[in-house]
C-alpha atoms as a PDB file:
ATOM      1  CA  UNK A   1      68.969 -73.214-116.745  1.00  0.00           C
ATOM      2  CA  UNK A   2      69.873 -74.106-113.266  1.00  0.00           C
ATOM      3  CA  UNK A   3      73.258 -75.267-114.015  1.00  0.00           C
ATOM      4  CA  UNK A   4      73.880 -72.004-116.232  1.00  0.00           C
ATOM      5  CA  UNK A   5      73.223 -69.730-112.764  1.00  0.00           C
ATOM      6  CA  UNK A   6      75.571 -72.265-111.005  1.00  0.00           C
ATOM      7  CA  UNK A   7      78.657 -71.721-113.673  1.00  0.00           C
ATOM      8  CA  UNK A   8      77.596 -68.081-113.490  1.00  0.00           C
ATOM      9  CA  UNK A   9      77.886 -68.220-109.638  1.00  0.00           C
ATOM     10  CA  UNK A  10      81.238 -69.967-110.084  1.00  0.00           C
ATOM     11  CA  UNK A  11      83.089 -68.113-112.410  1.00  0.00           C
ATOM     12  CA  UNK A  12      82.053 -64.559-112.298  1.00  0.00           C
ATOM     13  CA  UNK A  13      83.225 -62.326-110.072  1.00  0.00           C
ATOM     14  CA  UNK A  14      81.616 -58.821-110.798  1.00  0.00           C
ATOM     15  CA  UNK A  15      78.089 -57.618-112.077  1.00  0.00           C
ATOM     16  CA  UNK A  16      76.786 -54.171-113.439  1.00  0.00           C
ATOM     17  CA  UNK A  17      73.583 -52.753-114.530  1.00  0.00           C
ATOM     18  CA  UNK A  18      72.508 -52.679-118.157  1.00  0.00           C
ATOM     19  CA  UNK A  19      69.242 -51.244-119.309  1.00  0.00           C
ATOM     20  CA  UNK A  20      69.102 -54.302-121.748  1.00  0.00           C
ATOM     21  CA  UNK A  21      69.889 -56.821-118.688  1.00  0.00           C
ATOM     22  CA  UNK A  22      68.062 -59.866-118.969  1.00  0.00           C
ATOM     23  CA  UNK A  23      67.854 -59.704-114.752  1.00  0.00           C
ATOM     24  CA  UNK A  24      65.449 -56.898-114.359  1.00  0.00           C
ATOM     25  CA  UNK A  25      67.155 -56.191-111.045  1.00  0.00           C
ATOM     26  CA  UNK A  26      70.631 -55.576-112.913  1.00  0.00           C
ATOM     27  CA  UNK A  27      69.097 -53.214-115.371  1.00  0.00           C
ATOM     28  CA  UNK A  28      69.998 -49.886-113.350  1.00  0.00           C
ATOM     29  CA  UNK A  29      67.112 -47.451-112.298  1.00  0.00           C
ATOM     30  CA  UNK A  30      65.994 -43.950-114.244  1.00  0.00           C
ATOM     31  CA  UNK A  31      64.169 -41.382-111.817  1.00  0.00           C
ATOM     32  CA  UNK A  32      62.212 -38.204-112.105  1.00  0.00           C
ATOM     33  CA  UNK A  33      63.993 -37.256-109.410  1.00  0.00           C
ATOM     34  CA  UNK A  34      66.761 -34.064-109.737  1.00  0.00           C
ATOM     35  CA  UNK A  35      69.839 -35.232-109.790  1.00  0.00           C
ATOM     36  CA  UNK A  36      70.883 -33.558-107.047  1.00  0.00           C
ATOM     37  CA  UNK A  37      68.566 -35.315-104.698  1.00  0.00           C
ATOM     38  CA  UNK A  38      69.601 -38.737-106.331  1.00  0.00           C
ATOM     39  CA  UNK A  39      73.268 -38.012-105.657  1.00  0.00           C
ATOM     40  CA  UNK A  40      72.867 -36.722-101.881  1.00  0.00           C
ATOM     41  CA  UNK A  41      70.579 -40.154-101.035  1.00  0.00           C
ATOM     42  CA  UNK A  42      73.350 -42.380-102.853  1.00  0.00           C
ATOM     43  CA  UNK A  43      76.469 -41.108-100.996  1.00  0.00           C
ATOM     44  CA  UNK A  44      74.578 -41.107 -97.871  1.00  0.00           C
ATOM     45  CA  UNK A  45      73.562 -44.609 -98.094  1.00  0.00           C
ATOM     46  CA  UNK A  46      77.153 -45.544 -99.028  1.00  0.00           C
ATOM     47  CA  UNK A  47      78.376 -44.195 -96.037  1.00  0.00           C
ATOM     48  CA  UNK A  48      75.178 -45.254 -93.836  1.00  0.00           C
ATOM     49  CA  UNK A  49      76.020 -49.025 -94.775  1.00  0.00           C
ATOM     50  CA  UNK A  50      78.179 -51.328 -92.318  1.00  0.00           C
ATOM     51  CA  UNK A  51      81.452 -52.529 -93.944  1.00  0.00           C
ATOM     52  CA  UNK A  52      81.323 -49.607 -96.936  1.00  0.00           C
ATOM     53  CA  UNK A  53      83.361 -47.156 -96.933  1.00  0.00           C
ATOM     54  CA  UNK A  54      82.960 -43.990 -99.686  1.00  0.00           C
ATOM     55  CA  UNK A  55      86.290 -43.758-101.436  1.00  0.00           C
ATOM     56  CA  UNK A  56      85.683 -40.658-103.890  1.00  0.00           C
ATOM     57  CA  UNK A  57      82.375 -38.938-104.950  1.00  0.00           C
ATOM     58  CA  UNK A  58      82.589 -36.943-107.618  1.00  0.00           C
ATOM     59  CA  UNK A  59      79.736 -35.000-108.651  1.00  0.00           C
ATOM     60  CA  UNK A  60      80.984 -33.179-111.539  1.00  0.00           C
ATOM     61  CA  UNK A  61      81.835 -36.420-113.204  1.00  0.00           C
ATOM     62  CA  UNK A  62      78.647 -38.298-111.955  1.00  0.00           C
ATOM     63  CA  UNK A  63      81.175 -41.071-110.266  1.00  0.00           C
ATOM     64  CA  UNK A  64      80.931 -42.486-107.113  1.00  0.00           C
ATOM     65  CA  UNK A  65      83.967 -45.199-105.931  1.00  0.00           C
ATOM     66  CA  UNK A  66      83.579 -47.318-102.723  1.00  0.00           C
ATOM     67  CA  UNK A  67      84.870 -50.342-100.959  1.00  0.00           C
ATOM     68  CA  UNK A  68      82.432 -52.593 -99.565  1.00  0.00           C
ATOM     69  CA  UNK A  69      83.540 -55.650 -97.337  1.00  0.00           C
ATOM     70  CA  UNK A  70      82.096 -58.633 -96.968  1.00  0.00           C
ATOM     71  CA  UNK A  71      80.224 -59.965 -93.875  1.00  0.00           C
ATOM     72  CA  UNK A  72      82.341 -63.405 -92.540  1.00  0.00           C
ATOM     73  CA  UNK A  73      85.836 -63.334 -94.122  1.00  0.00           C
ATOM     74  CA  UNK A  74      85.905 -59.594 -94.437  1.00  0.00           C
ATOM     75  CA  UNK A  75      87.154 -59.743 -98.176  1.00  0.00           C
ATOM     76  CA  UNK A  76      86.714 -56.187 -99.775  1.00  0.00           C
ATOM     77  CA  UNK A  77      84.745 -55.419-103.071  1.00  0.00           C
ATOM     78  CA  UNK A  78      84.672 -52.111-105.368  1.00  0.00           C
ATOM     79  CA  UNK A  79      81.716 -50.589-105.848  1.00  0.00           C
ATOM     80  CA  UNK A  80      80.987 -47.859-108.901  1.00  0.00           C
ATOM     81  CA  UNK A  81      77.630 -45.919-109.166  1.00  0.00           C
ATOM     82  CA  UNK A  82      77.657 -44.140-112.188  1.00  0.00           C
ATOM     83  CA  UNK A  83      74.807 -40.938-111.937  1.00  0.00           C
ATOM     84  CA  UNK A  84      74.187 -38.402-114.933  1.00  0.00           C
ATOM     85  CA  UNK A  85      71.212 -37.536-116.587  1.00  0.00           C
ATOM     86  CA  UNK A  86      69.834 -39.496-119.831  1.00  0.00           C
ATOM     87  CA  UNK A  87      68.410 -37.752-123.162  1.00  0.00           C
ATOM     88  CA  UNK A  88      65.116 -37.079-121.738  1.00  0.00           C
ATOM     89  CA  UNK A  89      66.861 -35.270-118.464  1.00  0.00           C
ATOM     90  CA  UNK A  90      65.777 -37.950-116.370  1.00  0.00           C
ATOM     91  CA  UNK A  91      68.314 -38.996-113.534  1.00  0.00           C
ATOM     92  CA  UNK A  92      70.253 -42.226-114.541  1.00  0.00           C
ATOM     93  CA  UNK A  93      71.723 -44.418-111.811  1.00  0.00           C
ATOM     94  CA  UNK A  94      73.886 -47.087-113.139  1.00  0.00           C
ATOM     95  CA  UNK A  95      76.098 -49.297-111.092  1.00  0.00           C
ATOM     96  CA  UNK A  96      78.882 -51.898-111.542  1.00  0.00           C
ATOM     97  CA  UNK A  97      80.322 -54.187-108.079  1.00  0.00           C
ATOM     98  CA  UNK A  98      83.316 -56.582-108.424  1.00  0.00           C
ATOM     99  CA  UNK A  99      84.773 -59.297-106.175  1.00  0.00           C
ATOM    100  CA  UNK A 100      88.919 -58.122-105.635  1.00  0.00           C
ATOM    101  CA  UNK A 101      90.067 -61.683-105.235  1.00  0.00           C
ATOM    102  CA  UNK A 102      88.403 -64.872-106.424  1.00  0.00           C
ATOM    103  CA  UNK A 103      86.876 -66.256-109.954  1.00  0.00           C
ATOM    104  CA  UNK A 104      83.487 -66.640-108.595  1.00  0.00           C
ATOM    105  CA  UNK A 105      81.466 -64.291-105.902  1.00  0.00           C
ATOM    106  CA  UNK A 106      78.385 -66.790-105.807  1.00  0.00           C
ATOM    107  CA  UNK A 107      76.410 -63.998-106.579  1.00  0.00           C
ATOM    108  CA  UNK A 108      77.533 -61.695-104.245  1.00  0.00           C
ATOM    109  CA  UNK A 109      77.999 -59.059-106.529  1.00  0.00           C
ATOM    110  CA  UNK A 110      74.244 -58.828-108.259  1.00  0.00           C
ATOM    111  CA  UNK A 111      72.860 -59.148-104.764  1.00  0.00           C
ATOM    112  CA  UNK A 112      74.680 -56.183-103.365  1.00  0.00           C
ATOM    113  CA  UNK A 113      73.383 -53.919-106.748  1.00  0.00           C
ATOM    114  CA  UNK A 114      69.755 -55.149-106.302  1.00  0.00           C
ATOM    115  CA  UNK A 115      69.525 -54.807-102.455  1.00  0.00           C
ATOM    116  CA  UNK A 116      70.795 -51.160-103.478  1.00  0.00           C
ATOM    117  CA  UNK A 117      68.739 -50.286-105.838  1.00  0.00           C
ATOM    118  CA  UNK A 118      65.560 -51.692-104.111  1.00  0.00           C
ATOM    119  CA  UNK A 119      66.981 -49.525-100.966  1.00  0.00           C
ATOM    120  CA  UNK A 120      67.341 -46.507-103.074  1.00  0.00           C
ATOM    121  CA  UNK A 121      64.406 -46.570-104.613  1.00  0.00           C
ATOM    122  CA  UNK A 122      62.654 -46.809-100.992  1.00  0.00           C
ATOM    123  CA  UNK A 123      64.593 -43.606 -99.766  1.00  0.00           C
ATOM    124  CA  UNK A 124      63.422 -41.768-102.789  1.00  0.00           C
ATOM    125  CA  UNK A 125      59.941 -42.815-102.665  1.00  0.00           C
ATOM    126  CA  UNK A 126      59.409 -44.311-105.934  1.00  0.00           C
ATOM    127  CA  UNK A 127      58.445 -48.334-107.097  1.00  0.00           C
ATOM    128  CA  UNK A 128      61.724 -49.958-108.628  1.00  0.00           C
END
Protein backbone atom coordinates (compact mmCIF):
# COMPACT_ATOMS: atom_id res chain seq x y z
CA UNK A 1 0.00 0.00 0.00
CA UNK A 2 2.80 2.22 0.98
CA UNK A 3 4.90 1.52 -1.93
CA UNK A 4 1.75 2.01 -4.33
CA UNK A 5 1.50 5.95 -2.90
CA UNK A 6 5.34 6.09 -3.45
CA UNK A 7 5.12 4.96 -7.40
CA UNK A 8 2.06 7.21 -7.42
CA UNK A 9 4.20 10.08 -5.97
CA UNK A 10 6.87 9.23 -8.55
CA UNK A 11 5.28 8.97 -11.66
CA UNK A 12 2.26 11.11 -11.72
CA UNK A 13 2.31 14.41 -12.38
CA UNK A 14 -1.36 15.79 -12.29
CA UNK A 15 -4.57 14.97 -10.16
CA UNK A 16 -8.36 15.89 -10.59
CA UNK A 17 -11.48 15.40 -8.71
CA UNK A 18 -13.84 12.52 -9.37
CA UNK A 19 -17.02 11.99 -7.47
CA UNK A 20 -16.08 8.19 -7.55
CA UNK A 21 -12.37 9.05 -6.20
CA UNK A 22 -11.19 6.59 -3.91
CA UNK A 23 -9.33 9.84 -1.95
CA UNK A 24 -12.33 11.49 -0.50
CA UNK A 25 -10.38 14.74 -0.73
CA UNK A 26 -10.06 14.33 -4.69
CA UNK A 27 -13.73 13.69 -5.10
CA UNK A 28 -14.70 17.48 -5.92
CA UNK A 29 -17.34 19.31 -3.67
CA UNK A 30 -21.37 19.85 -4.53
CA UNK A 31 -22.92 22.99 -2.63
CA UNK A 32 -26.30 24.44 -1.97
CA UNK A 33 -24.80 27.38 -2.60
CA UNK A 34 -25.93 29.64 -6.00
CA UNK A 35 -23.62 29.40 -8.34
CA UNK A 36 -22.98 32.71 -8.52
CA UNK A 37 -21.67 32.97 -5.02
CA UNK A 38 -19.50 29.75 -5.66
CA UNK A 39 -17.92 31.36 -8.72
CA UNK A 40 -17.18 34.96 -7.10
CA UNK A 41 -15.39 33.03 -3.82
CA UNK A 42 -13.33 30.74 -6.36
CA UNK A 43 -11.83 33.49 -8.59
CA UNK A 44 -11.21 35.52 -5.61
CA UNK A 45 -9.27 32.96 -3.86
CA UNK A 46 -7.32 32.29 -7.09
CA UNK A 47 -6.23 35.62 -7.22
CA UNK A 48 -5.93 36.05 -3.23
CA UNK A 49 -3.26 33.11 -3.31
CA UNK A 50 0.67 33.88 -3.45
CA UNK A 51 2.32 32.47 -6.63
CA UNK A 52 -1.34 32.03 -8.62
CA UNK A 53 -2.12 33.94 -11.05
CA UNK A 54 -5.96 33.79 -12.78
CA UNK A 55 -5.38 33.20 -16.46
CA UNK A 56 -9.13 33.20 -17.86
CA UNK A 57 -12.49 32.90 -15.97
CA UNK A 58 -15.15 32.19 -17.86
CA UNK A 59 -18.44 32.14 -16.40
CA UNK A 60 -20.58 31.32 -19.23
CA UNK A 61 -18.64 28.17 -19.77
CA UNK A 62 -18.21 27.37 -15.97
CA UNK A 63 -14.15 27.33 -16.64
CA UNK A 64 -11.69 28.78 -14.67
CA UNK A 65 -7.68 28.49 -16.01
CA UNK A 66 -4.75 29.50 -13.70
CA UNK A 67 -1.07 29.15 -13.20
CA UNK A 68 0.06 28.36 -9.88
CA UNK A 69 3.91 28.30 -9.01
CA UNK A 70 5.55 26.44 -6.78
CA UNK A 71 7.13 27.61 -3.47
CA UNK A 72 11.30 26.82 -3.75
CA UNK A 73 12.16 26.28 -7.45
CA UNK A 74 9.34 28.41 -8.69
CA UNK A 75 8.20 25.71 -11.33
CA UNK A 76 4.63 26.68 -12.64
CA UNK A 77 1.50 24.33 -12.59
CA UNK A 78 -2.06 24.67 -14.44
CA UNK A 79 -4.83 24.75 -12.54
CA UNK A 80 -8.66 24.04 -13.99
CA UNK A 81 -11.82 24.48 -11.77
CA UNK A 82 -14.58 23.33 -13.59
CA UNK A 83 -18.15 25.04 -11.93
CA UNK A 84 -21.76 24.27 -13.40
CA UNK A 85 -24.64 23.05 -11.81
CA UNK A 86 -25.49 19.12 -11.48
CA UNK A 87 -29.08 17.46 -12.19
CA UNK A 88 -30.46 18.38 -8.93
CA UNK A 89 -29.31 22.30 -9.52
CA UNK A 90 -26.86 22.00 -6.94
CA UNK A 91 -23.48 23.93 -7.60
CA UNK A 92 -20.71 21.46 -8.79
CA UNK A 93 -17.06 22.40 -8.26
CA UNK A 94 -14.74 20.09 -9.95
CA UNK A 95 -11.06 20.62 -10.34
CA UNK A 96 -8.06 19.13 -12.20
CA UNK A 97 -4.00 20.55 -11.30
CA UNK A 98 -0.99 19.30 -13.35
CA UNK A 99 2.79 19.54 -12.87
CA UNK A 100 4.21 21.41 -16.52
CA UNK A 101 7.54 19.67 -16.34
CA UNK A 102 8.45 16.46 -14.54
CA UNK A 103 6.97 12.66 -14.37
CA UNK A 104 6.28 12.85 -10.76
CA UNK A 105 4.93 16.01 -8.52
CA UNK A 106 5.30 13.97 -5.14
CA UNK A 107 1.94 14.80 -4.56
CA UNK A 108 1.97 18.21 -5.16
CA UNK A 109 -0.84 18.24 -7.28
CA UNK A 110 -3.67 16.42 -4.87
CA UNK A 111 -2.39 18.61 -2.09
CA UNK A 112 -2.96 21.86 -3.87
CA UNK A 113 -6.89 20.51 -4.85
CA UNK A 114 -7.54 19.44 -1.20
CA UNK A 115 -6.00 22.52 0.56
CA UNK A 116 -8.53 24.27 -1.99
CA UNK A 117 -11.32 22.68 -1.49
CA UNK A 118 -10.99 22.54 2.38
CA UNK A 119 -10.32 26.53 1.91
CA UNK A 120 -13.36 26.91 -0.15
CA UNK A 121 -15.50 25.20 1.72
CA UNK A 122 -14.39 27.47 4.85
CA UNK A 123 -15.16 30.76 2.83
CA UNK A 124 -18.55 29.43 2.01
CA UNK A 125 -19.41 28.26 5.34
CA UNK A 126 -20.20 24.75 4.81
CA UNK A 127 -18.33 21.16 6.25
CA UNK A 128 -16.32 19.55 3.23
Amino acid sequence: MVAMGLWRALTQNSAQTQETAEDPNLRGRTYVVPFARVWDEIVSMVESRPRWRLLRADEASGLIHAEASSRVFRLVDDVRFKVKLDSNALTRVDMWSASRLGKGDLGTNARRIARFCRDLDQRLGVDG
